[in-house]
Protein backbone atom coordinates (compact mmCIF):
# COMPACT_ATOMS: atom_id res chain seq x y z
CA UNK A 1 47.04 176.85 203.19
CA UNK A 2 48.42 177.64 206.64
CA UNK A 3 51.25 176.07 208.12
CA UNK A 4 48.86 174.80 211.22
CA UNK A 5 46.65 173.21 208.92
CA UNK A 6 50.12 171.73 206.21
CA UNK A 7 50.94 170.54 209.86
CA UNK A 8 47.83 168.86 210.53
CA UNK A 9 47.26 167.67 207.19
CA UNK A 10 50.89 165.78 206.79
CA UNK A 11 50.61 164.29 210.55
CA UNK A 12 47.28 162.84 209.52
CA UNK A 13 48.98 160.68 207.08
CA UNK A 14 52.59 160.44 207.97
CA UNK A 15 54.20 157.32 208.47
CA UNK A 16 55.11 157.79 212.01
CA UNK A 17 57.83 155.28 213.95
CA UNK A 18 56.91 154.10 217.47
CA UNK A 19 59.35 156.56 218.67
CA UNK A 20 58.33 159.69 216.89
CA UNK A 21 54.82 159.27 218.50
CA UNK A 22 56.14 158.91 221.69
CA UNK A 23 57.95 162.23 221.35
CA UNK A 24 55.32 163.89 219.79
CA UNK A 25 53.52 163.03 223.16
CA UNK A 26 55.69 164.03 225.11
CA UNK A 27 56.46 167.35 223.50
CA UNK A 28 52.94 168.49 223.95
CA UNK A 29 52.75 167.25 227.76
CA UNK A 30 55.84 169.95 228.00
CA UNK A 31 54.10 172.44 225.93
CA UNK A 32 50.98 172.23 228.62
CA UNK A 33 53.52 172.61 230.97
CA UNK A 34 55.08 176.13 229.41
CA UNK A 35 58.15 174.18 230.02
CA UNK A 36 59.30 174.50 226.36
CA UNK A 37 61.57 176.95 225.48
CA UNK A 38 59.68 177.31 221.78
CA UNK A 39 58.06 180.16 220.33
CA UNK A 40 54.20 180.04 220.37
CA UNK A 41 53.99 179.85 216.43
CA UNK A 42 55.82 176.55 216.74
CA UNK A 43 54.47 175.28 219.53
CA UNK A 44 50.93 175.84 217.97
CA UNK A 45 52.27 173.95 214.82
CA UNK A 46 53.55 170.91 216.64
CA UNK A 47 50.23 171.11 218.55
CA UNK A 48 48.20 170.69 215.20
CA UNK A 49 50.72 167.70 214.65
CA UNK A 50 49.71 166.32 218.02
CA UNK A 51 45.83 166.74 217.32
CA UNK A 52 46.61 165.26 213.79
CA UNK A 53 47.65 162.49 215.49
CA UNK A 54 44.95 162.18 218.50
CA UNK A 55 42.57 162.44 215.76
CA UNK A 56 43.46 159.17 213.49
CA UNK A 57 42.24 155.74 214.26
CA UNK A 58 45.50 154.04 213.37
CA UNK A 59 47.49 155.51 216.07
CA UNK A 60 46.65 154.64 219.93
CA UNK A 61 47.36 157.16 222.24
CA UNK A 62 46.05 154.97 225.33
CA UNK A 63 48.93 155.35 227.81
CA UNK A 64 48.48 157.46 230.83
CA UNK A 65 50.75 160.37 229.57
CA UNK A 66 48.37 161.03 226.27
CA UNK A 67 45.19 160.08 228.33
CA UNK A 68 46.03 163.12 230.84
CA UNK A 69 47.09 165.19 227.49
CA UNK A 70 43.93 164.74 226.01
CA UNK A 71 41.87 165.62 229.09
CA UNK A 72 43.86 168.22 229.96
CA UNK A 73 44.17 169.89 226.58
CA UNK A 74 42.14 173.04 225.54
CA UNK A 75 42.75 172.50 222.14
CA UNK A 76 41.57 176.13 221.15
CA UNK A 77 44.72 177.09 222.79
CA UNK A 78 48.35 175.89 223.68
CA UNK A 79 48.20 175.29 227.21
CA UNK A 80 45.88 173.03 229.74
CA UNK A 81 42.98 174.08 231.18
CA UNK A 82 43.72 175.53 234.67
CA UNK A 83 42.14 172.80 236.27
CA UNK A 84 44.38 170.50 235.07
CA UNK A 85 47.99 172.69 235.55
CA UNK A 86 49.37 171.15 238.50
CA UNK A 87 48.93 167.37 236.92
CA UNK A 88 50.08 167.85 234.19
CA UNK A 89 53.26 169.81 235.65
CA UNK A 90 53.90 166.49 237.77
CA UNK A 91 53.48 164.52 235.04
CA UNK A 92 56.09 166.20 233.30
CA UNK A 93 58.12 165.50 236.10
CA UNK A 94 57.70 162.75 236.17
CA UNK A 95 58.40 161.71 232.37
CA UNK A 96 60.95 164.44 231.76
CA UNK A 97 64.43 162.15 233.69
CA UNK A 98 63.52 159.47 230.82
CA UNK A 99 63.84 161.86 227.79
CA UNK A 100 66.73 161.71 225.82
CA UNK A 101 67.30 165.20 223.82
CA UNK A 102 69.06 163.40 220.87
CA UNK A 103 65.07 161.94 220.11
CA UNK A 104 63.54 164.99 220.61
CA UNK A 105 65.75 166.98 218.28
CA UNK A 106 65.36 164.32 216.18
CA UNK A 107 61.45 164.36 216.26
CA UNK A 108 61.20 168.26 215.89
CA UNK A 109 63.96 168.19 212.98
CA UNK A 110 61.81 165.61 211.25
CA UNK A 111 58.21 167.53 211.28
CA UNK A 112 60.25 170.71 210.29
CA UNK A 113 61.92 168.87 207.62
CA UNK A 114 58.71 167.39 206.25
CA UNK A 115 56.82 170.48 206.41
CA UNK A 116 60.09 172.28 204.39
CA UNK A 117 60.79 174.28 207.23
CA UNK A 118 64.54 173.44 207.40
């Protein structure tokens, strides 16, 4: 098995918190954005996360942010669709004063750590 699909498969049944989601969300609305200073491997793995996560029934991605996300995502890649670039760029903007880096390490070091990466 392929670490996408170890990624998928352990975000599809993971316990998430309330804030882990959040970051997860916002993580891939600064992937779209080619804002994050990641390596495509990983950001493709935290993508399949994401999706993992889009895809269950248990877990409401309903807020603007992930609404936008979801439209604008071209999930055969790791960035939006073109059409879509300059929203999601100002929603990132927008969203990006009210992250705190100490959650987002935190989120990142948790996936890695579950998928015995670190």
């Amino acid at each position: 098995m392929n670490i996408y699909q170890k990624a998928y498969d352990w975000a599809y049944t993971h316990n998430f918190e309330a804030i882990e989601i959040e970051y997860a969300g916002k993580l891939a609305l600064k992937m779209l954005d080619d804002s994050c200073q990641m390596a495509n491997e990983d950001r493709k793995m935290f993508f399949y996360v994401y999706d993992a996560l889009t895809d269950r029934k248990d877990v409401l991605l309903d807020d603007d942010m992930n609404k936008l996300i979801l439209l604008a995502r071209d999930r055969e890649t790791i960035y939006s669709k073109k059409e879509y670039a300059n929203h999601i760029h100002a929603c990132k903007e927008e969203v990006i004063p009210n992250m705190l880096k100490v959650h987002m390490k935190a989120f990142k070091k948790m996936v890695r750590k579950n998928l015995n990466l670190i």
